[in-house]
C-alpha atoms as a PDB file:
ATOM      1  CA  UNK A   1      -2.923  24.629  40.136  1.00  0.00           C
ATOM      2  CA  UNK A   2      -6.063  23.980  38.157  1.00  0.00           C
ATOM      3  CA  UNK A   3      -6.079  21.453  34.709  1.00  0.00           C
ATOM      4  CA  UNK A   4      -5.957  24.770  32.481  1.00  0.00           C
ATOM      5  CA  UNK A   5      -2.531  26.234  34.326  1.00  0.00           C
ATOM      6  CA  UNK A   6      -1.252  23.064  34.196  1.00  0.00           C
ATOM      7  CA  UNK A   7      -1.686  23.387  30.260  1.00  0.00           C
ATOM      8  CA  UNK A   8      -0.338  26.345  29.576  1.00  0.00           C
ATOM      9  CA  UNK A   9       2.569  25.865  31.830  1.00  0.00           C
ATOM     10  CA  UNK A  10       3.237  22.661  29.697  1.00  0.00           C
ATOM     11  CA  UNK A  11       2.483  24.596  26.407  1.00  0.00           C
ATOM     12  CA  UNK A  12       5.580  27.140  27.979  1.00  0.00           C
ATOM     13  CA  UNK A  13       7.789  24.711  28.477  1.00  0.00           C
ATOM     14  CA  UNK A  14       7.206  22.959  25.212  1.00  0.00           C
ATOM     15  CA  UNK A  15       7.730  26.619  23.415  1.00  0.00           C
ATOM     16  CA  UNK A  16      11.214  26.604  25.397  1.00  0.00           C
ATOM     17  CA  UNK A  17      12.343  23.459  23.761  1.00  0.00           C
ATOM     18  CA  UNK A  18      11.844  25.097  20.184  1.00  0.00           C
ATOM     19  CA  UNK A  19      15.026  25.013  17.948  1.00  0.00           C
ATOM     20  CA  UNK A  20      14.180  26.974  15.259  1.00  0.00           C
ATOM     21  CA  UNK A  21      14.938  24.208  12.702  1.00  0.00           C
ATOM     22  CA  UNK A  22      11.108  23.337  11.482  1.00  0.00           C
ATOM     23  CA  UNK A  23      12.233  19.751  10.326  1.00  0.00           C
ATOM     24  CA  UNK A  24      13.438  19.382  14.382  1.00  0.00           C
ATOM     25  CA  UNK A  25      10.219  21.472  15.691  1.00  0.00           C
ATOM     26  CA  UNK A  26       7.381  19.307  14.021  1.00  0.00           C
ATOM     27  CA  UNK A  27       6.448  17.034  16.750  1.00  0.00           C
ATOM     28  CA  UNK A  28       7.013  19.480  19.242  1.00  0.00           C
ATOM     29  CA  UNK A  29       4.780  21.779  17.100  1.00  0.00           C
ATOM     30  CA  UNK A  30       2.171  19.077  17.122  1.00  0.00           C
ATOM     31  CA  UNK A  31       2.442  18.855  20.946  1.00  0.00           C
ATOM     32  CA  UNK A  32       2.121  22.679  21.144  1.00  0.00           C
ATOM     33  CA  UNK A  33      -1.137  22.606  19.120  1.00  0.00           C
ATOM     34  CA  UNK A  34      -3.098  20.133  20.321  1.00  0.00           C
ATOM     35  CA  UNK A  35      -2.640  21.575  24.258  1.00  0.00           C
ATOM     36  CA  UNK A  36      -3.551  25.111  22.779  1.00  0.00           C
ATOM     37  CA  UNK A  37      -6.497  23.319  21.412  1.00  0.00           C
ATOM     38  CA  UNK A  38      -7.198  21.974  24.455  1.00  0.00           C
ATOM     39  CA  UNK A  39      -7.016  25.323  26.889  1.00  0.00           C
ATOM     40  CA  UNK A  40      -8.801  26.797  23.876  1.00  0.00           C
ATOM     41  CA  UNK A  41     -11.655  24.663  24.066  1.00  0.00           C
ATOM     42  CA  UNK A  42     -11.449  23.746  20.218  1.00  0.00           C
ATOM     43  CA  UNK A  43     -12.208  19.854  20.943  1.00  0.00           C
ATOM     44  CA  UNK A  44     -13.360  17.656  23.433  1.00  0.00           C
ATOM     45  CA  UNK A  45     -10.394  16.014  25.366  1.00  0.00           C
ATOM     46  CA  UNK A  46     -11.324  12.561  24.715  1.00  0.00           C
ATOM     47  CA  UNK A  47     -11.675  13.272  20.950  1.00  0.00           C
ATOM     48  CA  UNK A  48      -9.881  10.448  19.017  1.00  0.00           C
ATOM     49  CA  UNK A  49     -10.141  13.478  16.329  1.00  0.00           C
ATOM     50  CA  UNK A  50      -7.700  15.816  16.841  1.00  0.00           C
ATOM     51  CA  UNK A  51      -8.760  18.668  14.649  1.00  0.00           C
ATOM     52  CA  UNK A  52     -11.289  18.452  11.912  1.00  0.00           C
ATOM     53  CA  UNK A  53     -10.550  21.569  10.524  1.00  0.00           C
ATOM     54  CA  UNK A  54      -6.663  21.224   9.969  1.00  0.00           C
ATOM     55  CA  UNK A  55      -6.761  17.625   9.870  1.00  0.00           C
ATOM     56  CA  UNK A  56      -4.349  17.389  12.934  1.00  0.00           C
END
Protein backbone atom coordinates (compact mmCIF):
# COMPACT_ATOMS: atom_id res chain seq x y z
CA UNK A 1 0.00 0.00 0.00
CA UNK A 2 1.50 3.17 -1.38
CA UNK A 3 1.45 6.84 0.81
CA UNK A 4 -1.68 7.94 -1.42
CA UNK A 5 -3.92 4.57 -0.45
CA UNK A 6 -2.88 4.95 2.78
CA UNK A 7 -4.62 8.52 2.60
CA UNK A 8 -7.61 7.85 1.30
CA UNK A 9 -8.14 4.81 3.36
CA UNK A 10 -7.61 7.21 6.40
CA UNK A 11 -9.83 9.94 4.73
CA UNK A 12 -12.64 6.68 4.69
CA UNK A 13 -12.35 5.95 7.92
CA UNK A 14 -12.43 9.49 9.15
CA UNK A 15 -15.82 9.96 6.88
CA UNK A 16 -17.14 6.82 8.99
CA UNK A 17 -16.71 8.58 12.24
CA UNK A 18 -19.04 11.53 10.99
CA UNK A 19 -22.08 12.24 13.32
CA UNK A 20 -23.97 14.47 11.52
CA UNK A 21 -23.96 17.10 14.32
CA UNK A 22 -21.53 19.93 12.59
CA UNK A 23 -20.61 21.38 16.13
CA UNK A 24 -19.28 17.41 16.84
CA UNK A 25 -17.87 17.04 13.06
CA UNK A 26 -15.50 20.19 12.99
CA UNK A 27 -12.25 18.71 13.86
CA UNK A 28 -12.95 15.69 12.16
CA UNK A 29 -13.91 17.91 9.16
CA UNK A 30 -10.57 19.61 9.50
CA UNK A 31 -8.84 16.18 9.51
CA UNK A 32 -10.87 15.19 6.40
CA UNK A 33 -9.66 18.31 4.51
CA UNK A 34 -6.34 18.65 5.00
CA UNK A 35 -5.69 14.64 3.87
CA UNK A 36 -7.94 15.44 0.73
CA UNK A 37 -5.58 18.27 0.29
CA UNK A 38 -2.90 16.20 0.58
CA UNK A 39 -3.93 13.16 -2.04
CA UNK A 40 -5.08 16.17 -4.05
CA UNK A 41 -1.85 17.68 -4.31
CA UNK A 42 -3.21 21.21 -3.15
CA UNK A 43 -0.02 21.84 -0.77
CA UNK A 44 3.22 20.64 -0.08
CA UNK A 45 3.20 18.15 2.92
CA UNK A 46 5.60 19.95 4.97
CA UNK A 47 3.65 23.23 4.54
CA UNK A 48 3.32 24.91 8.00
CA UNK A 49 0.39 26.64 5.78
CA UNK A 50 -2.36 24.63 5.56
CA UNK A 51 -4.43 26.29 2.91
CA UNK A 52 -3.94 29.77 1.67
CA UNK A 53 -6.96 29.93 -0.08
CA UNK A 54 -9.51 28.94 2.75
CA UNK A 55 -7.30 29.95 5.41
CA UNK A 56 -7.29 26.34 6.89
Amino acid sequence: MNELDKLKQEIEELKSKLTGNMMDDMETRDKIHNLEMKVNGVKPEDSHFDCIGCGS
